[in-house]
Protein backbone atom coordinates (compact mmCIF):
# COMPACT_ATOMS: atom_id res chain seq x y z
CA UNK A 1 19.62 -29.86 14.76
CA UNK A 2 19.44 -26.00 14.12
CA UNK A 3 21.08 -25.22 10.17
CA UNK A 4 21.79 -21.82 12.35
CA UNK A 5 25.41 -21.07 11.18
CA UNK A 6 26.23 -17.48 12.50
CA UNK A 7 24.03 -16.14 14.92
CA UNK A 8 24.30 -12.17 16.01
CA UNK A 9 22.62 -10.91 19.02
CA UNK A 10 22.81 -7.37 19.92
CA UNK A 11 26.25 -6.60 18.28
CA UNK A 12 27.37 -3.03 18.83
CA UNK A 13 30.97 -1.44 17.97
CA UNK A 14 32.06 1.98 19.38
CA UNK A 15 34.88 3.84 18.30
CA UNK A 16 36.48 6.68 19.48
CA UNK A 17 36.81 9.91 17.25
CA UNK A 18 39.66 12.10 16.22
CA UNK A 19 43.30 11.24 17.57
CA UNK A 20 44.37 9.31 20.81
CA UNK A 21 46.35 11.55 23.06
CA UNK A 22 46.73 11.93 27.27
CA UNK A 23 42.59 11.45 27.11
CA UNK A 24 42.55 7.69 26.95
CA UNK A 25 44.55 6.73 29.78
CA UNK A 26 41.53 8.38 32.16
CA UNK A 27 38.94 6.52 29.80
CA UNK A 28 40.52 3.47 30.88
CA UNK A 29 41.41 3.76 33.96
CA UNK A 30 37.32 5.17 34.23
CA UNK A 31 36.24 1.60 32.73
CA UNK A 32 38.76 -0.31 35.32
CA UNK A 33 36.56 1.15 38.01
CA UNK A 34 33.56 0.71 36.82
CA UNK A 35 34.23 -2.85 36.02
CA UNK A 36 35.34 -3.36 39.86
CA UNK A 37 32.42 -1.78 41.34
CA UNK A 38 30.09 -4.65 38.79
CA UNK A 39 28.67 -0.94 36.83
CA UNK A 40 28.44 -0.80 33.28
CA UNK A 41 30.95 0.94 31.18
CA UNK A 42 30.72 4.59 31.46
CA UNK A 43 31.38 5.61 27.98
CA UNK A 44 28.89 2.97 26.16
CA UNK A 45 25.96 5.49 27.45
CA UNK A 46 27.20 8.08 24.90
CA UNK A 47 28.57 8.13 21.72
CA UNK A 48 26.53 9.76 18.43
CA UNK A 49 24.78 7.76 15.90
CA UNK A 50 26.87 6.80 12.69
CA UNK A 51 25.59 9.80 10.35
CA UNK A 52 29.25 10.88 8.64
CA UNK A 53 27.49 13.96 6.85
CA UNK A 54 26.52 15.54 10.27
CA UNK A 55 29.23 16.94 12.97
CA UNK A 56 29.76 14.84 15.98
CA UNK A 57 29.41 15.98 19.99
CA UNK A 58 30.51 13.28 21.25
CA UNK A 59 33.99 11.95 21.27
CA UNK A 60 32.60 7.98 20.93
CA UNK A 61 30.36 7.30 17.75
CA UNK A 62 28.45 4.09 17.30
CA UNK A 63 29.73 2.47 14.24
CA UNK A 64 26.95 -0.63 14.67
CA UNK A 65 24.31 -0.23 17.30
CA UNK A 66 22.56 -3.57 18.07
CA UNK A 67 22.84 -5.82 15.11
CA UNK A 68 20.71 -9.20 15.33
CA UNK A 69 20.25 -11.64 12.41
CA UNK A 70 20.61 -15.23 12.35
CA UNK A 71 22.34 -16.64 8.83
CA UNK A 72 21.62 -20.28 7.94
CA UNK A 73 23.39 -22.58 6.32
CA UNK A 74 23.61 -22.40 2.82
CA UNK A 75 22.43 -18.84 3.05
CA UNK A 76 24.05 -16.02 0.06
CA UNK A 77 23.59 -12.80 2.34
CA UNK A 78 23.57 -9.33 0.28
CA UNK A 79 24.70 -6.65 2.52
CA UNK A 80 24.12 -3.14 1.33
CA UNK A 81 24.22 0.40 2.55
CA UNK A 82 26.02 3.68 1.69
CA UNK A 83 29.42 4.30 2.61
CA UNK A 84 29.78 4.37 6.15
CA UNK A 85 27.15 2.71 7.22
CA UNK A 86 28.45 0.27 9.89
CA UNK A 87 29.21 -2.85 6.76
CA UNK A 88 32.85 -3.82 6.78
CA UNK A 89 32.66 -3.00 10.36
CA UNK A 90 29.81 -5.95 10.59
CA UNK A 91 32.59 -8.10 8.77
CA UNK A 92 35.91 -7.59 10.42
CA UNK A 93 33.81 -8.49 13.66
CA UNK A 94 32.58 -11.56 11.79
CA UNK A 95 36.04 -12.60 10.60
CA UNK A 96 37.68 -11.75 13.97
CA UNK A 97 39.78 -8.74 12.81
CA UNK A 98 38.13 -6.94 15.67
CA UNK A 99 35.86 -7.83 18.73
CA UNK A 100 32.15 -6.17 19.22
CA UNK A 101 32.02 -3.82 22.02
CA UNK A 102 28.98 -5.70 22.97
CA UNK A 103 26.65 -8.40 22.10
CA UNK A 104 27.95 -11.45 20.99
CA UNK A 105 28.18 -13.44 17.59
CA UNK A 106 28.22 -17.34 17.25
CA UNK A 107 29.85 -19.23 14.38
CA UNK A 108 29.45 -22.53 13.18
CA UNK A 109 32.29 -23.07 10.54
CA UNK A 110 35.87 -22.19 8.99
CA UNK A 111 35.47 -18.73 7.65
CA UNK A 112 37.63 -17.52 4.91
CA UNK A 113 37.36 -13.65 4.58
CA UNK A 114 38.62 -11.45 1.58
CA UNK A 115 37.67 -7.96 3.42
CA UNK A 116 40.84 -5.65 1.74
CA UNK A 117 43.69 -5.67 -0.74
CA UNK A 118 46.10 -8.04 0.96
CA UNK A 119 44.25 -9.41 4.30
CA UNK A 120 46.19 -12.08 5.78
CA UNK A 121 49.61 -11.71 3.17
CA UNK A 122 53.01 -11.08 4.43
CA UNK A 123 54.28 -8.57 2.04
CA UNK A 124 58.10 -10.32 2.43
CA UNK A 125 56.60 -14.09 1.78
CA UNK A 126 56.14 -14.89 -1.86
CA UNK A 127 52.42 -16.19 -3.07
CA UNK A 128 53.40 -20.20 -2.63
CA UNK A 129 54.38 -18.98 0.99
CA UNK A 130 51.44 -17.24 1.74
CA UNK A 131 48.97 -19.36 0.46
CA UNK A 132 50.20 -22.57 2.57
CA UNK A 133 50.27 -19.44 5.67
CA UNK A 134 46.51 -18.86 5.06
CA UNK A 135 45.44 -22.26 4.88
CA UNK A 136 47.29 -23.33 7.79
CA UNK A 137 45.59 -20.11 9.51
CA UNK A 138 42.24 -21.43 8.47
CA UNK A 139 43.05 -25.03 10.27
CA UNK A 140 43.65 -27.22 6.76
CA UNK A 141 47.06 -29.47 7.04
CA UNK A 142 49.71 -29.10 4.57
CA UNK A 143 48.21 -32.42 1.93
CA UNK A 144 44.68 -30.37 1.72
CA UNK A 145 46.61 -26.97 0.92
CA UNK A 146 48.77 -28.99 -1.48
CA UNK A 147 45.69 -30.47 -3.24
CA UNK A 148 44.16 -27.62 -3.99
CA UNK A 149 47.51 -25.79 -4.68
CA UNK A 150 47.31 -26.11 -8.54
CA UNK A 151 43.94 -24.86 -8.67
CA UNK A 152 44.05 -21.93 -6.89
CA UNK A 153 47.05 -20.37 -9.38
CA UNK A 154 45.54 -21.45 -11.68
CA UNK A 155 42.18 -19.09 -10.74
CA UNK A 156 44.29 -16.36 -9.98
CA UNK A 157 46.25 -15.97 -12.98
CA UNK A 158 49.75 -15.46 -11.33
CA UNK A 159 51.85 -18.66 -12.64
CA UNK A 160 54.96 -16.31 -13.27
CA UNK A 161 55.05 -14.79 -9.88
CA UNK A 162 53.62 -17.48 -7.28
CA UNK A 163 57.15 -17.86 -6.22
CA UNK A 164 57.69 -13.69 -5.85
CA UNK A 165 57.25 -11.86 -3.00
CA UNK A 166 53.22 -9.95 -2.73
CA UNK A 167 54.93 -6.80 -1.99
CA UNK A 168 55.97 -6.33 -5.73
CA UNK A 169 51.54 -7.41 -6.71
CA UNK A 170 50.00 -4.97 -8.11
CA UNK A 171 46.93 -4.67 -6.03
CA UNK A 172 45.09 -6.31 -8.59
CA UNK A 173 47.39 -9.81 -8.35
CA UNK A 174 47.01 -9.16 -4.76
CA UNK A 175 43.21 -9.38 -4.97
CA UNK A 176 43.56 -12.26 -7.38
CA UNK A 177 45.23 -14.32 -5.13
CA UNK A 178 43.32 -13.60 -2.45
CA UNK A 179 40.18 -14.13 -2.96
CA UNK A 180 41.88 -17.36 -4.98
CA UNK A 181 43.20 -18.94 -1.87
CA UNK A 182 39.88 -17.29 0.62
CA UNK A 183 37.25 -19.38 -2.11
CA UNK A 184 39.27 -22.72 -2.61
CA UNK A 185 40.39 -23.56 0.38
CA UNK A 186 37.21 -25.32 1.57
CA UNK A 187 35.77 -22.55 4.00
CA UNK A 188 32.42 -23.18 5.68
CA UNK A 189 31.78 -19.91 5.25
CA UNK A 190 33.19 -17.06 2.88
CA UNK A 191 33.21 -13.82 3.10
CA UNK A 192 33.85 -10.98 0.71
CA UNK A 193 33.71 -7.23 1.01
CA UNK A 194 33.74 -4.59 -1.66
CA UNK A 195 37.56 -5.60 -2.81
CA UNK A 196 36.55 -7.62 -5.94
CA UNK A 197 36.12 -4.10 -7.34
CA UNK A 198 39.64 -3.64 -7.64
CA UNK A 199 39.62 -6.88 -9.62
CA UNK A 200 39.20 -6.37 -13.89
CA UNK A 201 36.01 -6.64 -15.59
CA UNK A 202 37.48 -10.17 -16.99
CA UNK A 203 38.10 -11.84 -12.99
CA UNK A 204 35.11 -10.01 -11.49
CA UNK A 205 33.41 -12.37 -13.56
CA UNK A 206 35.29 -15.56 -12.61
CA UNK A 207 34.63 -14.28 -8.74
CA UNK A 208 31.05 -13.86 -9.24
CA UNK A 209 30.67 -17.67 -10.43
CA UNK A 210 33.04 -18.79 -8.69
CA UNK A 211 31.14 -17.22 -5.24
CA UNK A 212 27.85 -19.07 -7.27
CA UNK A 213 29.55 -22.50 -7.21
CA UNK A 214 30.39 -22.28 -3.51
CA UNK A 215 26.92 -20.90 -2.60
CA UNK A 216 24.43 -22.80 -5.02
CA UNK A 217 26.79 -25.84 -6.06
CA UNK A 218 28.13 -26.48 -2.80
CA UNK A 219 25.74 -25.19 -0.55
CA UNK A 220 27.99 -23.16 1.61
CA UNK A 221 27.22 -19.68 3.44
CA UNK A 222 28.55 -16.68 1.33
CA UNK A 223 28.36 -13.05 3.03
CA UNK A 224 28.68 -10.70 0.10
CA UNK A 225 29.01 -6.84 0.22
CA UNK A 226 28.91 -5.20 -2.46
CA UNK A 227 27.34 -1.87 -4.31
CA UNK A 228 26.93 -3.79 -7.24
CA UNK A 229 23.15 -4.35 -7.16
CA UNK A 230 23.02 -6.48 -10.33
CA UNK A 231 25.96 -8.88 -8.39
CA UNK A 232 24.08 -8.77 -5.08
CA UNK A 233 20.94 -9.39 -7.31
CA UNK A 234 22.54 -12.60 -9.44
CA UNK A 235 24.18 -13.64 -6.43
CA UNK A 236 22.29 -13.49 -2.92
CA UNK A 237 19.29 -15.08 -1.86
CA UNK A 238 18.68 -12.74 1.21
CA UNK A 239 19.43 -9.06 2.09
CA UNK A 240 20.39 -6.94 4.72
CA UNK A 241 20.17 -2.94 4.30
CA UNK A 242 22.49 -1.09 6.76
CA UNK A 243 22.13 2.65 7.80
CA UNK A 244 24.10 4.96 10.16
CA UNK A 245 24.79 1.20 12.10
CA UNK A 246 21.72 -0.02 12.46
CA UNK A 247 19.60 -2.65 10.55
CA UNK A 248 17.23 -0.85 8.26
CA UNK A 249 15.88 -3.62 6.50
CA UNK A 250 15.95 -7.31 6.61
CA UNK A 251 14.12 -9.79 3.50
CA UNK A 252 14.12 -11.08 0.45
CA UNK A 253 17.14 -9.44 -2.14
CA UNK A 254 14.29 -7.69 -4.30
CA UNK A 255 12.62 -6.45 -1.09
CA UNK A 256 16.09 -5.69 0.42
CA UNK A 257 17.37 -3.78 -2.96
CA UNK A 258 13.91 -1.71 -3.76
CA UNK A 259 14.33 -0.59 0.10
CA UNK A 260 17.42 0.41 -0.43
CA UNK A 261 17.51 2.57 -3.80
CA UNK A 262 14.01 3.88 -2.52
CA UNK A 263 16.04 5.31 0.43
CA UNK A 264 18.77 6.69 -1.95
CA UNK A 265 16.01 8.14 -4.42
CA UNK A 266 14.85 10.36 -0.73
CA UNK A 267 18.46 12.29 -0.72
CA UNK A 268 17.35 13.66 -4.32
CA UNK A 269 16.22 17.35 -4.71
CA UNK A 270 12.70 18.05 -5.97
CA UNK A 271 13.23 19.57 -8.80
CA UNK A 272 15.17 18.47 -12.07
CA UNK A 273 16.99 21.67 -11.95
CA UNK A 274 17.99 21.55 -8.59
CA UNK A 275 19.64 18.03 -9.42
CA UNK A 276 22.08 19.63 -12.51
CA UNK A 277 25.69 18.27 -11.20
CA UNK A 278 27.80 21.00 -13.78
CA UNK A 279 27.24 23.43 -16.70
CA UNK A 280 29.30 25.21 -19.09
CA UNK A 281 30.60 28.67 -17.40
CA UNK A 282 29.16 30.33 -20.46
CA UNK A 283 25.74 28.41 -20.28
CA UNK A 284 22.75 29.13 -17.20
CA UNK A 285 19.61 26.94 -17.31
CA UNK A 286 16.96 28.58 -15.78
CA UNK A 287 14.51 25.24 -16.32
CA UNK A 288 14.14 21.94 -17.06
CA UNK A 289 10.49 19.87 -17.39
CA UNK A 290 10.88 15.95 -18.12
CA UNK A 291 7.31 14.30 -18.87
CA UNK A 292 5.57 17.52 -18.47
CA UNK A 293 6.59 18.30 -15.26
CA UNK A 294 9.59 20.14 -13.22
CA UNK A 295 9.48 18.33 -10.54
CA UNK A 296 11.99 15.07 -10.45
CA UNK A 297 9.46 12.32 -10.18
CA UNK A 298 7.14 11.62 -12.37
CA UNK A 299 4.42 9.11 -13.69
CA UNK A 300 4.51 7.34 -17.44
CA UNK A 301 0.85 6.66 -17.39
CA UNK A 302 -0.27 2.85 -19.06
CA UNK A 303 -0.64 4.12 -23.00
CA UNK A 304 1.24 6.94 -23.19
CA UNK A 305 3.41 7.21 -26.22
CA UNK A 306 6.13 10.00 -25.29
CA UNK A 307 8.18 11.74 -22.98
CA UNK A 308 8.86 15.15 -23.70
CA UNK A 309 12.13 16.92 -22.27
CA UNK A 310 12.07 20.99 -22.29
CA UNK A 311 15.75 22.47 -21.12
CA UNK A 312 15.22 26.42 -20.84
CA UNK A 313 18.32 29.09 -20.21
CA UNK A 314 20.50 31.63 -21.44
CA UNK A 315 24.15 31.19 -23.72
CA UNK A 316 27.21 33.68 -23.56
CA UNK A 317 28.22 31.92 -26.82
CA UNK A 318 27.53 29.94 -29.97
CA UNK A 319 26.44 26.36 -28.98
CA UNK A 320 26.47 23.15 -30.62
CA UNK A 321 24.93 20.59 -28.78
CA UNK A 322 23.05 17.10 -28.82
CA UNK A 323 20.31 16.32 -26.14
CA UNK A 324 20.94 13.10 -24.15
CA UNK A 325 18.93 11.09 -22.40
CA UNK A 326 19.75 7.33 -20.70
CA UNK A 327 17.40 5.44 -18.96
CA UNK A 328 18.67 3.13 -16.78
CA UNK A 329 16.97 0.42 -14.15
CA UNK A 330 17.47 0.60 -10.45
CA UNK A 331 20.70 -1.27 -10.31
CA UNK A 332 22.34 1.53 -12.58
CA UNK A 333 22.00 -0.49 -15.60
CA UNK A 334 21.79 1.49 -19.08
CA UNK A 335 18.61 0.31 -20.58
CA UNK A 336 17.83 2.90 -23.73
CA UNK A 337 19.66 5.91 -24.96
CA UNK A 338 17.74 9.12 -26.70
CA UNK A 339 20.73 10.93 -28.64
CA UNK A 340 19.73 11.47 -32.34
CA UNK A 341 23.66 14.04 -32.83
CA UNK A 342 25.37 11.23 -31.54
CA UNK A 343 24.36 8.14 -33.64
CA UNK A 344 22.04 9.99 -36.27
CA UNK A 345 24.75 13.32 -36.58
CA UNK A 346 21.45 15.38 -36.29
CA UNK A 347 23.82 18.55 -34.29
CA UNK A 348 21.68 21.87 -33.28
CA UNK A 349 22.96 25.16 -33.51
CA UNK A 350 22.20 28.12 -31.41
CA UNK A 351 23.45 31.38 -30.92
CA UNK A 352 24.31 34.09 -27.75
CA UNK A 353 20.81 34.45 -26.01
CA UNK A 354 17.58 32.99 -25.15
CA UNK A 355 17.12 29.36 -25.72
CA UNK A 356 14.74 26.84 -25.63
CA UNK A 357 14.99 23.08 -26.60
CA UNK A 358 12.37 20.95 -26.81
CA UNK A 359 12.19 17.75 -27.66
CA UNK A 360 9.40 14.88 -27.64
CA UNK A 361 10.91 11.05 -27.41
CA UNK A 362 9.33 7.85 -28.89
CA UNK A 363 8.43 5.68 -25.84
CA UNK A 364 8.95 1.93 -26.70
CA UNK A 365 6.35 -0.09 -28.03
CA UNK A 366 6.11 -2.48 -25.06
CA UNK A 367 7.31 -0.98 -21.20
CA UNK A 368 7.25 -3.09 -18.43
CA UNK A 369 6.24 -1.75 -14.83
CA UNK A 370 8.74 -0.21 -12.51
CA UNK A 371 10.94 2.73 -11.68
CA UNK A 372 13.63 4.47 -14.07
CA UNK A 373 16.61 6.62 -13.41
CA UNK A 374 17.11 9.19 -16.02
CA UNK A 375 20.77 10.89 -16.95
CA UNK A 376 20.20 14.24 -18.87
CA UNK A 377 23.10 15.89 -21.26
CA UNK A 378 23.81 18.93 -23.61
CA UNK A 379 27.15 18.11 -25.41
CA UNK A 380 28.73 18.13 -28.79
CA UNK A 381 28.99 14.59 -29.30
CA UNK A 382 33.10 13.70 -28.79
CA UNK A 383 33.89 17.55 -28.29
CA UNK A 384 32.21 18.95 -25.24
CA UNK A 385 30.11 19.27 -22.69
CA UNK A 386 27.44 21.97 -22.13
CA UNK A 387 25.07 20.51 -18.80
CA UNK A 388 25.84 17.28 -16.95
CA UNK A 389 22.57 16.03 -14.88
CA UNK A 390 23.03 12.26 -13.67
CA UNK A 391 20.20 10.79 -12.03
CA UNK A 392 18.06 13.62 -11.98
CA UNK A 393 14.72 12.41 -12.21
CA UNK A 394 12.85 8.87 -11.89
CA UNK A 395 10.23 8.06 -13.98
CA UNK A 396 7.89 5.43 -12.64
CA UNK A 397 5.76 3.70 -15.27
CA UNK A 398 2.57 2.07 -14.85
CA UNK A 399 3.65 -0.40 -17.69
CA UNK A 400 1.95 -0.38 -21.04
CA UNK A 401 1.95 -2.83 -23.90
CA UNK A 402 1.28 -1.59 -27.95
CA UNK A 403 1.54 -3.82 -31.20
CA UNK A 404 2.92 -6.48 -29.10
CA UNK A 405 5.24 -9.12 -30.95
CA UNK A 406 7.09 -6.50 -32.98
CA UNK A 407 11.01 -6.39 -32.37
CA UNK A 408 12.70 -3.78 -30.54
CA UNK A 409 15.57 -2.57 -32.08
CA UNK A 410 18.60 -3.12 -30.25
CA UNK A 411 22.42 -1.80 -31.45
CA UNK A 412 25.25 -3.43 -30.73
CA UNK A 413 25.92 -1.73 -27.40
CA UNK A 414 22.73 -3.11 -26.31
CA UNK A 415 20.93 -0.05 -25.70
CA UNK A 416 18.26 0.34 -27.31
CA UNK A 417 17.86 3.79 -29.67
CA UNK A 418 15.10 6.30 -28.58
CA UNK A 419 14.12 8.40 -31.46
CA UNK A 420 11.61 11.68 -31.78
CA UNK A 421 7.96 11.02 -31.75
């Protein structure tokens, strides 16, 4: 027997732009006749492609165009893309919130779905109410809601106001709750948008291993989406990439999440200076080189010992200022931290003019292999900013070990401290 829980073929969802008005009554009366004469639908020959940065000609745009993928059971599916790129769509159609305009999808399964603050609440019925209304939704009888009753206020941290109406939840209690009754009520399958965002740092946590018992523990299908990548990483044992609708990529969650950054590493500029996100009105950089280079990617070659970092411009006014520099892994994760003002109070001064700052940074001992995003700052350390660059380079090192076995030295923060070479 096939372990083939959800099977998509050729899922597609069309929606039409702007606002409905006299338009739509021609549209339909257009597909009525079409259907009676056995032609296909007029209006599923045009429609743009999902691209929300680009001006549409078409009335009808494509929100998924052709999905196919085949989850099995037990599967923890990762699904990842930028805004807009066909995602919750893929899950309201899942959950049934809305049909596919064509294709078809086969389940095998109860699915519980947490896809925004609130799905499935009455706002008038208190939490008690409206967690024996969404199990009874989901097919379980009153003794298995009752069972698990306990357990699932318990989770969601809302004792004092199970028997208050969700209108007055904040949204967090709302999401609590939700994704409470959505992960305990024995679903086959579970599935979970972005919404756990709105959660605190605290029950994010207890959602993420909760979503691990169900999936590893209990061997039951979890679609997750999420732009966490360290989550999707811990978490998924397959990815899908969206973009603009379609399927982009389909593999393994490393595969799936190196596809996906490497996409989002295309939309930046070639050169460092061209990627500076705000400066001081009184401040104009005229150039910045990071490992020798302007451009804004770069090679650490195996044995090299520094990075040097050369900010060039022109000052209206006296300036105090720190350089900063973060690198941070793939997923967005802080990793080491260069800033000598901030944690060593070494402050520069400079005055009206000309300047150029220079600075060569201590590479740790041992560097693995991969890719780094690099955040670049001029402030006065809890005063002010002076240039605000965010991911404006990646470094990609070839890896290098030196005096291996000594300790890196890590603060508190757990970043580890660059300092000059």
């Amino acid at each position: 027997m096939s372990n083939t829980v959800i099977d998509i073929e050729n899922v597609s969802k069309q929606y039409m732009l702007g606002t409905f008005g006299t338009g739509t009554l021609s549209h339909d009366l257009n597909r009525w006749w079409a259907r009676v004469r056995g032609k296909e639908d007029p209006y599923l020959k045009i429609g743009d492609t999902n691209d929300r940065t680009k001006k549409s000609n078409s009335d009808f745009v494509w929100a998924l165009r052709d999905i196919s993928f085949k989850v099995e059971e037990g599967d923890v599916v990762g699904i990842v893309g930028k805004n807009g790129a066909g995602k919750s769509t893929l899950l309201k159609i899942l959950s049934r919130v809305t049909s596919p305009t064509t294709g078809r999808i086969k389940i095998r399964g109860r699915i519980a779905s947490l896809l925004e603050v609130g799905t499935g609440f009455h706002p008038e019925m208190t939490g008690r109410e409206n967690i024996f209304m969404n199990g009874s939704i989901m097919g379980m009888t009153k003794q298995e809601i009752k069972r698990k009753f306990d357990e699932i206020v318990e989770f969601a941290g809302v004792a004092k106001y199970v028997d208050t109406p969700v209108k007055r939840y904040s949204s967090g209690m709302m999401v609590r709750l939700g994704f409470a009754v959505a992960a305990h009520l024995d679903p086959e399958i579970l599935v979970v948008d972005e919404v756990l965002a709105v959660g605190d740092a605290e029950f994010q946590k207890k959602a993420i291993g909760k979503m691990q018992d169900v999936a590893h523990g209990e061997g039951r299908t979890v679609l997750f989406v999420s732009h966490n990548m360290a989550a999707v990483r811990s978490l998924c044992t397959r990815g899908v990439v969206l973009k603009n609708g379609l399927v982009d990529f389909m593999g393994t969650v490393p595969d799936s999440l190196a596809h996906y950054l490497k996409n989002e590493d295309e939309i930046r500029k070639d050169l460092i200076l061209s990627n500076v996100k705000w400066t001081k009105h009184s401040l104009k950089v005229t150039n910045i080189e990071i490992n020798g280079t302007k451009e804004a990617t770069s090679v650490i070659r195996n044995g090299q010992d520094y990075i040097d970092v050369l900010v060039e411009g022109t000052t209206e006014e006296p300036m105090t200022y720190d350089v900063m520099l973060i690198f941070k892994s793939k997923d967005g994760m802080p990793m080491a931290t260069y800033a000598l003002g901030h944690y060593m109070g070494e402050l520069q001064h400079c005055q009206p003019g000309d300047f150029s700052i220079h600075r060569k940074i201590a590479l740790p001992k041992i560097l693995t292999r991969g890719l780094i995003n690099v955040d670049l700052y001029l402030h006065h350390p809890m005063t002010e900013y002076q240039l605000k660059a965010p991911d404006c380079c990646v470094l990609e090192s070839e890896g290098f070990q030196k005096g291996f076995g000594s300790a890196m030295d890590q603060s508190n923060n757990g970043l580890i401290g660059l300092s000059d070479f």
